[in-house]
Protein backbone atom coordinates (compact mmCIF):
# COMPACT_ATOMS: atom_id res chain seq x y z
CA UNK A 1 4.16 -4.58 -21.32
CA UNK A 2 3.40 -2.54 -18.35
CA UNK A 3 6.41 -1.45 -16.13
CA UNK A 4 6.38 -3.27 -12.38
CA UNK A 5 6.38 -0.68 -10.20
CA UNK A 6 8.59 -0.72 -6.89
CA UNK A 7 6.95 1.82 -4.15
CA UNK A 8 8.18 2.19 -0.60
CA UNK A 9 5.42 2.42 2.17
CA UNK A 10 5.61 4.87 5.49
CA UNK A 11 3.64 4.26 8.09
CA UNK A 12 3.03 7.53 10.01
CA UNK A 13 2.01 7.27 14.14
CA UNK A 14 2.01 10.73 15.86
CA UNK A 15 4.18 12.34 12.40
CA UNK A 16 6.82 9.67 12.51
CA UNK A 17 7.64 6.83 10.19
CA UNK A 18 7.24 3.62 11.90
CA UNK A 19 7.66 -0.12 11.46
CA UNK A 20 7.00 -3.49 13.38
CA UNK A 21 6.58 -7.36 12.42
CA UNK A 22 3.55 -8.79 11.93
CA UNK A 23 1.78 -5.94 12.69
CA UNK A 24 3.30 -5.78 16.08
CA UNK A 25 6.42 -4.11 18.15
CA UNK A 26 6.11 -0.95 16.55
CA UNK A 27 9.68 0.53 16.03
CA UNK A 28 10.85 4.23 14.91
CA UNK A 29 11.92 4.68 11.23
CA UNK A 30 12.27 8.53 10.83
CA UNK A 31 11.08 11.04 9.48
CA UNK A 32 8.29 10.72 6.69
CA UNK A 33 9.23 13.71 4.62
CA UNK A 34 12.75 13.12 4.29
CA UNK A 35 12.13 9.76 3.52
CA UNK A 36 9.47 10.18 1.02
CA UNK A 37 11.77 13.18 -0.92
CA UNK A 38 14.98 10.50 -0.68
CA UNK A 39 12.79 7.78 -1.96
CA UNK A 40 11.69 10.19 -5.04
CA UNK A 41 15.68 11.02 -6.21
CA UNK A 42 16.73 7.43 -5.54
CA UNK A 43 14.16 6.57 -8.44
CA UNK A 44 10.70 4.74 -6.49
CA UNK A 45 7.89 4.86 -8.70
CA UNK A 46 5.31 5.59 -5.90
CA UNK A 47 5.28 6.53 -2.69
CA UNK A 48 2.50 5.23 0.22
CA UNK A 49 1.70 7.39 2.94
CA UNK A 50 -0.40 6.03 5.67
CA UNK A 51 -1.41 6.99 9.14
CA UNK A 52 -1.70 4.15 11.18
CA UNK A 53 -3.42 5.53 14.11
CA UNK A 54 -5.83 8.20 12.53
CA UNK A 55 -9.12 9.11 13.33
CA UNK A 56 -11.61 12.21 11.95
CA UNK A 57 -10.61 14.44 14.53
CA UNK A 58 -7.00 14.53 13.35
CA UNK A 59 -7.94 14.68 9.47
CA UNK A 60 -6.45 18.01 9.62
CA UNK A 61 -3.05 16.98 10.90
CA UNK A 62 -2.89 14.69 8.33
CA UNK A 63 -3.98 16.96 5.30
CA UNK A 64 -0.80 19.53 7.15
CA UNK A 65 1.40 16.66 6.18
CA UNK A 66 0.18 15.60 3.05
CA UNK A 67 0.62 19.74 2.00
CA UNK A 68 4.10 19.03 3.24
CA UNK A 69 5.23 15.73 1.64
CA UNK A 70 3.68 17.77 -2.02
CA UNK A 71 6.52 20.28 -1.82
CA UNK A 72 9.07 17.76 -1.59
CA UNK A 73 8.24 14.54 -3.43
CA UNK A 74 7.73 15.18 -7.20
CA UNK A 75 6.13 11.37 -7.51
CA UNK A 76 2.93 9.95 -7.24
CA UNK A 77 1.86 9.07 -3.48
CA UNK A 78 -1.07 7.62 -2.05
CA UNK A 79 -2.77 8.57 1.26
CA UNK A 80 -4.11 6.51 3.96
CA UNK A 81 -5.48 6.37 7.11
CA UNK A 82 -9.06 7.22 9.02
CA UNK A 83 -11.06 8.31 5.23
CA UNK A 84 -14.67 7.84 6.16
CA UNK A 85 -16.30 10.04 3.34
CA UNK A 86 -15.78 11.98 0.37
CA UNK A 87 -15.03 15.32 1.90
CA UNK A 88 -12.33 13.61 3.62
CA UNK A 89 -10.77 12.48 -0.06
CA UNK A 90 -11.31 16.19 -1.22
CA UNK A 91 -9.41 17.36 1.73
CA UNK A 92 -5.97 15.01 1.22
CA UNK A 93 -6.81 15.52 -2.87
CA UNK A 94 -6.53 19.44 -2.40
CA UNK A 95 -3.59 19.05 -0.10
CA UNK A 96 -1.56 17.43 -3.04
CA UNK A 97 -2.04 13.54 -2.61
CA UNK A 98 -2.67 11.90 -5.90
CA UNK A 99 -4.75 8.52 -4.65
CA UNK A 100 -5.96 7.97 -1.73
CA UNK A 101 -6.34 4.20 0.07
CA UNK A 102 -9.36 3.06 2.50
CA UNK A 103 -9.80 0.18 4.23
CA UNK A 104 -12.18 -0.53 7.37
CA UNK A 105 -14.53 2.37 6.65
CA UNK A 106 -15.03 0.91 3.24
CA UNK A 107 -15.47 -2.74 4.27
CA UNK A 108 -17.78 -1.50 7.02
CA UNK A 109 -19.59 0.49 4.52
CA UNK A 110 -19.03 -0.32 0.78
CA UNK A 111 -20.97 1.95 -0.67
CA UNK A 112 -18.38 4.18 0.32
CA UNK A 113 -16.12 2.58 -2.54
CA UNK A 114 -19.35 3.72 -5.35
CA UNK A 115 -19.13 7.08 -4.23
CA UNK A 116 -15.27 7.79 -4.23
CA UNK A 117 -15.24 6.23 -7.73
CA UNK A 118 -18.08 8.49 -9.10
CA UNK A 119 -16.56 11.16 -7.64
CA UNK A 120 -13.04 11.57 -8.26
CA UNK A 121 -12.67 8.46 -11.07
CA UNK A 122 -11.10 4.67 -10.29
CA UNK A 123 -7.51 5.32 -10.74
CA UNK A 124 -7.73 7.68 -7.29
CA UNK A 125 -9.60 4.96 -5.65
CA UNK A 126 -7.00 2.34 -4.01
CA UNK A 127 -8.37 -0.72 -1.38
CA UNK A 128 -5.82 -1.85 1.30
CA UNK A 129 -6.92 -4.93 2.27
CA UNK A 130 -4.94 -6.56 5.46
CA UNK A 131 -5.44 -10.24 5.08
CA UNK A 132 -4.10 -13.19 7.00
CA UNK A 133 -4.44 -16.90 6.50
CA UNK A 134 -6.17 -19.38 8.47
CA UNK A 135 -8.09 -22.21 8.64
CA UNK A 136 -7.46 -22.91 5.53
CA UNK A 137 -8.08 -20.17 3.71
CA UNK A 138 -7.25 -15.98 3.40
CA UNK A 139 -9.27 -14.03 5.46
CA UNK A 140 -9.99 -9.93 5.72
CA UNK A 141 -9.15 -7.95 8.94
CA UNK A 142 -9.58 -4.69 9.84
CA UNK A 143 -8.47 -1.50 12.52
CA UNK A 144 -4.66 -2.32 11.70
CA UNK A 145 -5.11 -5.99 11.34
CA UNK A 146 -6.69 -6.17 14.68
CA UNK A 147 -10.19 -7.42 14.05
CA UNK A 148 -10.98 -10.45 11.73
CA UNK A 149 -14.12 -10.71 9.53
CA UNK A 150 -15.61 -13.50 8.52
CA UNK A 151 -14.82 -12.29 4.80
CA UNK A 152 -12.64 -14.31 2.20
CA UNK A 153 -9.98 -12.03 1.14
CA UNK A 154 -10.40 -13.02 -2.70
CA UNK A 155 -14.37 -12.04 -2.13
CA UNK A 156 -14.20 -8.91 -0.72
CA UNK A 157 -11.85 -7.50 -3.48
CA UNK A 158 -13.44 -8.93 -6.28
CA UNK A 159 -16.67 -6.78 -4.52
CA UNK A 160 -14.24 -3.52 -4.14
CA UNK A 161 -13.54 -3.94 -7.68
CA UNK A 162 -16.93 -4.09 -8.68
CA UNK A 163 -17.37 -1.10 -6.91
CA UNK A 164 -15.19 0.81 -8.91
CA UNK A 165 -11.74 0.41 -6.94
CA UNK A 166 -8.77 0.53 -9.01
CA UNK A 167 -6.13 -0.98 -7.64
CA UNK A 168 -5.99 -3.08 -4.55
CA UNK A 169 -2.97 -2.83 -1.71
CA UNK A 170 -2.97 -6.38 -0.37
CA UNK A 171 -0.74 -6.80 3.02
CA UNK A 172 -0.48 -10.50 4.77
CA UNK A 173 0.07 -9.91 7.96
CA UNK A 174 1.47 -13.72 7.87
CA UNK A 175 4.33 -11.92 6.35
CA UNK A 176 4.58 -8.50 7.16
CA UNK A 177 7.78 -7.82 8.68
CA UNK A 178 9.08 -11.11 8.34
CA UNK A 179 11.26 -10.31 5.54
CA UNK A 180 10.58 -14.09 4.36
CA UNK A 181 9.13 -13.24 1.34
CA UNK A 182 5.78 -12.09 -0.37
CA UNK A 183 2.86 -14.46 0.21
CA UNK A 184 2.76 -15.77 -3.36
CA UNK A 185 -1.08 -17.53 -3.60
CA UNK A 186 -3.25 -14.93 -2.55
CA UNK A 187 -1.29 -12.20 -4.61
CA UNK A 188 -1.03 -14.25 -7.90
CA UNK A 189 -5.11 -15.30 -7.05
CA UNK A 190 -6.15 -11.71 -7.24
CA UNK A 191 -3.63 -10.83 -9.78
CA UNK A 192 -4.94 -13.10 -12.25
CA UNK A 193 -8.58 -12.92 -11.50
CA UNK A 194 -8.99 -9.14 -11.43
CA UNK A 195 -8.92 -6.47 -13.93
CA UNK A 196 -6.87 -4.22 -12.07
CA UNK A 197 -3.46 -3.46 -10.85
CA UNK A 198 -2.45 -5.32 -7.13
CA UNK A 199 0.03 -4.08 -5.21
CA UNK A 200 2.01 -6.41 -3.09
CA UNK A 201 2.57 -6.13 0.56
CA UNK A 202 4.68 -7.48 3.09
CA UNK A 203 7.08 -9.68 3.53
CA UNK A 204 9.82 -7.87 1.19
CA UNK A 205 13.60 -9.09 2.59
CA UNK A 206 15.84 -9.87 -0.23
CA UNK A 207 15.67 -8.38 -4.04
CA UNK A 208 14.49 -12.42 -5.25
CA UNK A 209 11.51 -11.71 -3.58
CA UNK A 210 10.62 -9.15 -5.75
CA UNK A 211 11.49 -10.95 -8.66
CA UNK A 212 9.71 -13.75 -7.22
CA UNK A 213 5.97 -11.53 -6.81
CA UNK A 214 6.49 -9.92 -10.17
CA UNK A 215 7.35 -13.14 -12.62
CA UNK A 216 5.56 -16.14 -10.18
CA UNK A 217 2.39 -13.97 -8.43
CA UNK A 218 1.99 -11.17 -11.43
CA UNK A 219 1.68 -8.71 -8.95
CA UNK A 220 1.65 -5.44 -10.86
CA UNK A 221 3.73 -3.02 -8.10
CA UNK A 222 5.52 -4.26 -4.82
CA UNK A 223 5.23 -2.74 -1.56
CA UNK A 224 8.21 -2.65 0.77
CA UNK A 225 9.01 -0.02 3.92
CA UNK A 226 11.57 -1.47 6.46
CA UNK A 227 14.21 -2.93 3.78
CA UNK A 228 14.62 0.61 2.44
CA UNK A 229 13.93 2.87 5.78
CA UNK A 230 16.93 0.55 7.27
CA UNK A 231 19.38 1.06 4.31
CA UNK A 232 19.16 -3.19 3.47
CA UNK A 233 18.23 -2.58 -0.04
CA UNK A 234 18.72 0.52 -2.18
CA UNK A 235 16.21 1.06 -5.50
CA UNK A 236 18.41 1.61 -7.70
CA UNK A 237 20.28 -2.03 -6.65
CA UNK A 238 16.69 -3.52 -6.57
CA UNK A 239 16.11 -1.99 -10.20
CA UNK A 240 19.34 -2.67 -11.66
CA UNK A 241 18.50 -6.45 -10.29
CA UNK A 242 15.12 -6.76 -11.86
CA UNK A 243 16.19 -5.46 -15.15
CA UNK A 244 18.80 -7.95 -15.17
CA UNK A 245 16.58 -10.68 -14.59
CA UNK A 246 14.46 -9.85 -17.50
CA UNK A 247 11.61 -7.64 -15.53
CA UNK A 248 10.78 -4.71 -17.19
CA UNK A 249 11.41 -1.93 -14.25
CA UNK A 250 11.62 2.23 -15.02
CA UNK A 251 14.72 4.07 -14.39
């Protein structure tokens, strides 16, 4: 049985870590690289980095940071934020990032997914989809949850995957912040229907919950940032929990 993997998230605006609720009321969190590096020795499995504000002409801020978070964090970490291309993949790839996630500019252009798989294999390739539900059913957004499409959450990752994706970062934005727990359906609908790992986003307030997406949604890794950037919930607790409840964790 695979290990569930527990992976803290920092959202970066202007080289800070940041947090808000519901995608809203954006709140300082610290700084990323000490975070990250504390993360690492406290035992996280991953680490996701992403820039919530980017855009191309700042690619090379970005790639500064990413050459910065290498020398500290001896994990694997994911990069986010503003990747239109593949030369922007080989940039954050050379700066020592070990996957890198897209979002809009893939669901705007999904061919982009084909080429980033050809070119640097699946397992470097991660979707962050930012879904919220309504009208009856999940539903795709983009630019930081600010735009909906007219997209079904479950469709457009099934299409990622098909692409080549391999793993998807799925974030309600129902729950994000709330710290009232994952949101069980749409996780445990993509968990079971794809062939590849989902990671499970927002929500995150009390160590059930993570028991709770890992045994009821099959979510294969669990997402968290504000929990562990405010001290509420150390990893090692959250492991030592899991374990205990019969979830097969790594120390």
């Amino acid at each position: 049985m695979l290990t569930k993997r527990i992976i803290p998230c920092l959202d970066i605006k202007d080289g800070r870590t940041v947090k808000g609720v519901n995608f809203e009321n954006i709140r300082d969190a610290g700084d990323p690289i000490e975070l990250g590096a504390m993360y690492a020795r406290q035992g996280a499995d991953e680490l996701v980095f992403l820039d919530i504000t980017a855009t191309n002409e700042r690619r090379k801020t970005l790639a500064e940071l990413v050459t910065r978070i290498a020398r500290e964090v001896n994990i694997p970490f994911t990069v986010g934020g503003g990747i239109a291309s593949v030369e922007d993949v080989q940039v954050l790839l050379q700066s020592g990032a070990d996957k890198i996630s897209v979002n809009t500019s893939a669901f705007k252009r999904p061919e982009l997914l084909n080429e980033l798989s050809r070119e640097f294999g699946s397992q470097c390739v991660v979707l962050a989809i930012d879904t919220k539900f309504e009208e009856s059913d999940w539903y795709v957004y983009l630019n930081g949850g600010r735009v909906k499409t007219a997209k079904r959450t479950f469709d457009w990752a099934k299409e990622a995957v098909d692409r080549g994706v391999g793993e998807i970062l799925l974030t309600s934005m129902n729950n994000d912040g709330t710290k009232q727990g994952f949101a069980l359906d749409i996780t445990a609908l993509l968990s079971q229907h794809l062939n590849v790992p989902v990671i499970a986003s927002g929500g995150a307030g009390t160590m059930a919950h993570f028991e709770e997406v890992f045994e009821v949604a099959q979510a294969d890794a669990a997402l968290a940032a504000s929990i562990f950037h405010y001290n509420e919930i150390a990893i090692p607790d959250l492991k030592n929990y899991l374990y205990d409840k019969g979830v097969n964790v790594r120390f």
